[in-house]
N, C-alpha and C. Protein backbone atom coordinates (compact mmCIF):
# COMPACT_ATOMS: atom_id res chain seq x y z
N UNK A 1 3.18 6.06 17.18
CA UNK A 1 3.84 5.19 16.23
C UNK A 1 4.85 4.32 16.98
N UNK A 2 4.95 3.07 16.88
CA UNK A 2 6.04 2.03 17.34
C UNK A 2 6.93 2.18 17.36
N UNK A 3 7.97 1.85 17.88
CA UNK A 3 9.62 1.76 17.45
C UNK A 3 9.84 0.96 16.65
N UNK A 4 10.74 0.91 15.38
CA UNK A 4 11.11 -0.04 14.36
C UNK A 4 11.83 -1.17 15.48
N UNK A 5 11.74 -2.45 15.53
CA UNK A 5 12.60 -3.35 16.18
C UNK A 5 14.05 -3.59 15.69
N UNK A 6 14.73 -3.77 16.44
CA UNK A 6 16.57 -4.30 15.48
C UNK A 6 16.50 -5.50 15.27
N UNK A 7 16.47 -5.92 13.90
CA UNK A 7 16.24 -7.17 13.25
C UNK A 7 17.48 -7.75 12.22
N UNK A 8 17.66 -8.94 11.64
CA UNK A 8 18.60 -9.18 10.86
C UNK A 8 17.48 -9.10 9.71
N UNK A 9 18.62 -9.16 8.81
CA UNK A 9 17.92 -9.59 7.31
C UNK A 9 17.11 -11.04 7.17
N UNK A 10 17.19 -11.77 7.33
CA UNK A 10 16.72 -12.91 7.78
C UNK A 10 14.91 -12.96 8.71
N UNK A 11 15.54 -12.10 9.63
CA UNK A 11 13.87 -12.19 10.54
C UNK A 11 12.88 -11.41 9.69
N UNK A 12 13.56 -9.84 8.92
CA UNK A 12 12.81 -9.35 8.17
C UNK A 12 12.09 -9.54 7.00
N UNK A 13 12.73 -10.76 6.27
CA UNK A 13 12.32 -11.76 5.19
C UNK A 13 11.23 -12.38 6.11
N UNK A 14 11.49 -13.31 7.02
CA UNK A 14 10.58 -14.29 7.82
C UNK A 14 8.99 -13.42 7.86
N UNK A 15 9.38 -12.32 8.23
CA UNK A 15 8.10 -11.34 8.95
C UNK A 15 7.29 -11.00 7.22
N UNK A 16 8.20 -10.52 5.83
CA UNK A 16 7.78 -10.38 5.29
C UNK A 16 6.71 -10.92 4.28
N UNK A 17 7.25 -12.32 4.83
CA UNK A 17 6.71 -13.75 3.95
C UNK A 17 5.13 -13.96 4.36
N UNK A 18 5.02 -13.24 5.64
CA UNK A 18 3.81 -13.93 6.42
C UNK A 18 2.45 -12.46 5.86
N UNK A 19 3.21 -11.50 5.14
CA UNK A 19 2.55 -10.83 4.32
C UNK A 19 2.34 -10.74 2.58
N UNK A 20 3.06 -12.30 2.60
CA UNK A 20 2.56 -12.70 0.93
C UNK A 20 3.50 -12.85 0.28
N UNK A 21 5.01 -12.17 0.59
CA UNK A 21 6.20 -11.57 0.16
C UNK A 21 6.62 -12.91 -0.29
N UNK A 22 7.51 -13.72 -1.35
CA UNK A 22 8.81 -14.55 -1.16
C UNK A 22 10.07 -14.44 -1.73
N UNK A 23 10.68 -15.66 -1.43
CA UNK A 23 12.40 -15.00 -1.92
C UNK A 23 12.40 -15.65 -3.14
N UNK A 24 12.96 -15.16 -3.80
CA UNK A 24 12.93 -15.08 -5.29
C UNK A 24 14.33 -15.91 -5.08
N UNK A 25 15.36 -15.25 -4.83
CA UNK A 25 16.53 -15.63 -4.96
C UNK A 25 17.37 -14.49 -3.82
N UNK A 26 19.14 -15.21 -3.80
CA UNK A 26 19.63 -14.42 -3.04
C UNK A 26 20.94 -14.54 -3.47
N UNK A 27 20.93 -13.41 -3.88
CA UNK A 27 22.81 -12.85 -4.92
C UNK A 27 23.88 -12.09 -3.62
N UNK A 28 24.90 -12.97 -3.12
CA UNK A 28 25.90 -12.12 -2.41
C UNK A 28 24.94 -12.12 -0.85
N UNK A 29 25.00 -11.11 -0.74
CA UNK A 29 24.37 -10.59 0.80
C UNK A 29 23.20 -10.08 0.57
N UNK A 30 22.02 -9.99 -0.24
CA UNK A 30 20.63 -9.68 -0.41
C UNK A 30 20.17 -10.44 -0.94
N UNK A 31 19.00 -9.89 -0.17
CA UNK A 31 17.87 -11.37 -0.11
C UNK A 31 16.72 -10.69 -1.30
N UNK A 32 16.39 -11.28 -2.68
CA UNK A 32 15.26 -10.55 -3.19
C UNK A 32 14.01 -11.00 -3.01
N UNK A 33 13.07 -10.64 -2.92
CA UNK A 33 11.77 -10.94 -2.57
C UNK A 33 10.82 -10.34 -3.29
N UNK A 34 10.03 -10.77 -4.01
CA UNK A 34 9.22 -10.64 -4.84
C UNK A 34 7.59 -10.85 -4.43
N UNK A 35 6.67 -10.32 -4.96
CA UNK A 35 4.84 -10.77 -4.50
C UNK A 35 4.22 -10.50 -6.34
N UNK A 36 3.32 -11.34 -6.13
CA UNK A 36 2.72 -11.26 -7.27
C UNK A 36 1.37 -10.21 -7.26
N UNK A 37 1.39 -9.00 -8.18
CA UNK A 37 0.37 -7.78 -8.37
C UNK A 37 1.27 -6.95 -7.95
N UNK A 38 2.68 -7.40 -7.56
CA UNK A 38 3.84 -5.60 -7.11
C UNK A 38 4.52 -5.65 -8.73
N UNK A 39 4.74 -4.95 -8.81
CA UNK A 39 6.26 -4.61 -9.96
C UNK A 39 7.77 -4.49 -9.25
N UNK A 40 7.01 -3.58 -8.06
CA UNK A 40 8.64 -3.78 -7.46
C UNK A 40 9.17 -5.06 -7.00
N UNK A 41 10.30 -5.47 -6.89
CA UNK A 41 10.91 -6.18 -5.84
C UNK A 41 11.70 -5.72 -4.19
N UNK A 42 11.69 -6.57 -3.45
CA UNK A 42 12.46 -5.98 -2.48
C UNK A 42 14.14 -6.54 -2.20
N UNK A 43 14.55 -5.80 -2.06
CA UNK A 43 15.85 -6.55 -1.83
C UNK A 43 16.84 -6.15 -0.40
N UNK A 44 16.77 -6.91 0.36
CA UNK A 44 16.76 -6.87 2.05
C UNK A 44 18.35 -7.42 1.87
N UNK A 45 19.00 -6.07 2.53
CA UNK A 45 20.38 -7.05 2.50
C UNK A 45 20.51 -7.79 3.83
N UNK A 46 21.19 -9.00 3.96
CA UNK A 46 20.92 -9.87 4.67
C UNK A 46 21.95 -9.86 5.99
N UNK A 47 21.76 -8.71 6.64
CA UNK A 47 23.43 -8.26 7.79
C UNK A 47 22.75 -8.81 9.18
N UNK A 48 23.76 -8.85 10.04
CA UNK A 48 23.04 -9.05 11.70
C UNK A 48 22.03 -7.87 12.13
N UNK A 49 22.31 -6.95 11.56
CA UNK A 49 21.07 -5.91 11.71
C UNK A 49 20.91 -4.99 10.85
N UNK A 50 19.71 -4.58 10.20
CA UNK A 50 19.23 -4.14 9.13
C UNK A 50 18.88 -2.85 9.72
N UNK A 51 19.77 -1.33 9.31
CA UNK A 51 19.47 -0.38 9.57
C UNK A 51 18.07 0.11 9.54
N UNK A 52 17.37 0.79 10.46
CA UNK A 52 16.10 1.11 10.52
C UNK A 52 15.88 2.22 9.40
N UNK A 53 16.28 3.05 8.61
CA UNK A 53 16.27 3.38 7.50
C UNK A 53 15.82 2.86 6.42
N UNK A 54 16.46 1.76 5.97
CA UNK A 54 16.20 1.01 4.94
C UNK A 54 15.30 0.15 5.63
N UNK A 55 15.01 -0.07 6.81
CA UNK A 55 13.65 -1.09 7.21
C UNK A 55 12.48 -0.45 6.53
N UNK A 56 12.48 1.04 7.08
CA UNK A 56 11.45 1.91 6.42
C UNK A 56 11.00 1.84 5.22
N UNK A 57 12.46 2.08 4.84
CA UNK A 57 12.42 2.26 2.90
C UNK A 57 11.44 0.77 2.54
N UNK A 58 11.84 -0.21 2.99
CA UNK A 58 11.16 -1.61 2.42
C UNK A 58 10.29 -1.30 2.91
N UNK A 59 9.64 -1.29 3.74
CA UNK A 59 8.18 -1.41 4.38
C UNK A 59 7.78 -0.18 3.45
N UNK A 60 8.07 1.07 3.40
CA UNK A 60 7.06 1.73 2.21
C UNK A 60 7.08 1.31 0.85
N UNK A 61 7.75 0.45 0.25
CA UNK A 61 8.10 -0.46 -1.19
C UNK A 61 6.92 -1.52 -0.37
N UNK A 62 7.34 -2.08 0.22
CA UNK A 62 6.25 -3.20 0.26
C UNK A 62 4.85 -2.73 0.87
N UNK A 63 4.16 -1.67 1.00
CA UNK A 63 2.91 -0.91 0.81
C UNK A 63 2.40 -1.72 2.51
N UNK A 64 3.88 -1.54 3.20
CA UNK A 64 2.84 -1.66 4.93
C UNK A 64 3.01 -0.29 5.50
N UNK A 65 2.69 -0.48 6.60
CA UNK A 65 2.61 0.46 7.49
C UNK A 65 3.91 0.13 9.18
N UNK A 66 4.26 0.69 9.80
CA UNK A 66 5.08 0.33 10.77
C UNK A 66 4.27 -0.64 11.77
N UNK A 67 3.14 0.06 12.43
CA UNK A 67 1.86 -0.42 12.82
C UNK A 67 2.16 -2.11 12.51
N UNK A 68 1.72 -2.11 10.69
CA UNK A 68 1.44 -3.59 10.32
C UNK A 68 2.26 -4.47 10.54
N UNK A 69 3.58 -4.25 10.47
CA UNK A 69 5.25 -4.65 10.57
C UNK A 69 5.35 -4.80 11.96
N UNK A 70 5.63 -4.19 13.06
CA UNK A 70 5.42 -4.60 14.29
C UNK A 70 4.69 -5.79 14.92
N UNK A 71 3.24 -5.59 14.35
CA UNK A 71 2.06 -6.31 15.28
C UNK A 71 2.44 -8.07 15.00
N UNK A 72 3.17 -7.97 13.39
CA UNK A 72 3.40 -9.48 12.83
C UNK A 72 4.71 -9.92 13.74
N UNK A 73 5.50 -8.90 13.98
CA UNK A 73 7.03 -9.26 14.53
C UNK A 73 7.02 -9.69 16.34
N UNK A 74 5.55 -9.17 16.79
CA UNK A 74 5.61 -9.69 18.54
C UNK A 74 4.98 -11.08 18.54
């Protein structure tokens, strides 16, 4: 399994978009992001680096894999 990369909120939106994802809107310091056929939304807070925790947490809300998330981010 990969290493999660250290990313801002920002690159992680960028990376997410290129999997269908977009920003809905952005209240304060999170970014929401929405896809059409999810119910959920995501909401990426938008810091110089986005704890790898909550990278996780989104990437299993947004139904990737680390694998898939990586290969888009090199």
């Amino acid at each position: 399994m990969p290493k999660l990369p250290n990313l801002s909120g920002q690159d992680v939106a960028r990376i997410l978009e290129s999997f269908g994802w977009r920003v809905a809107r952005q209240r304060g310091s999170h970014i929401i992001m929405t896809k059409e056929g999810h119910m959920a939304s995501l909401s990426i807070p938008n810091h110089k680096m986005v704890a790898k925790g909550t990278l996780r947490s989104l990437l299993r809300y947004a139904g990737l894999t680390v694998e898939q998330f990586v290969t888009r981010f090199e």
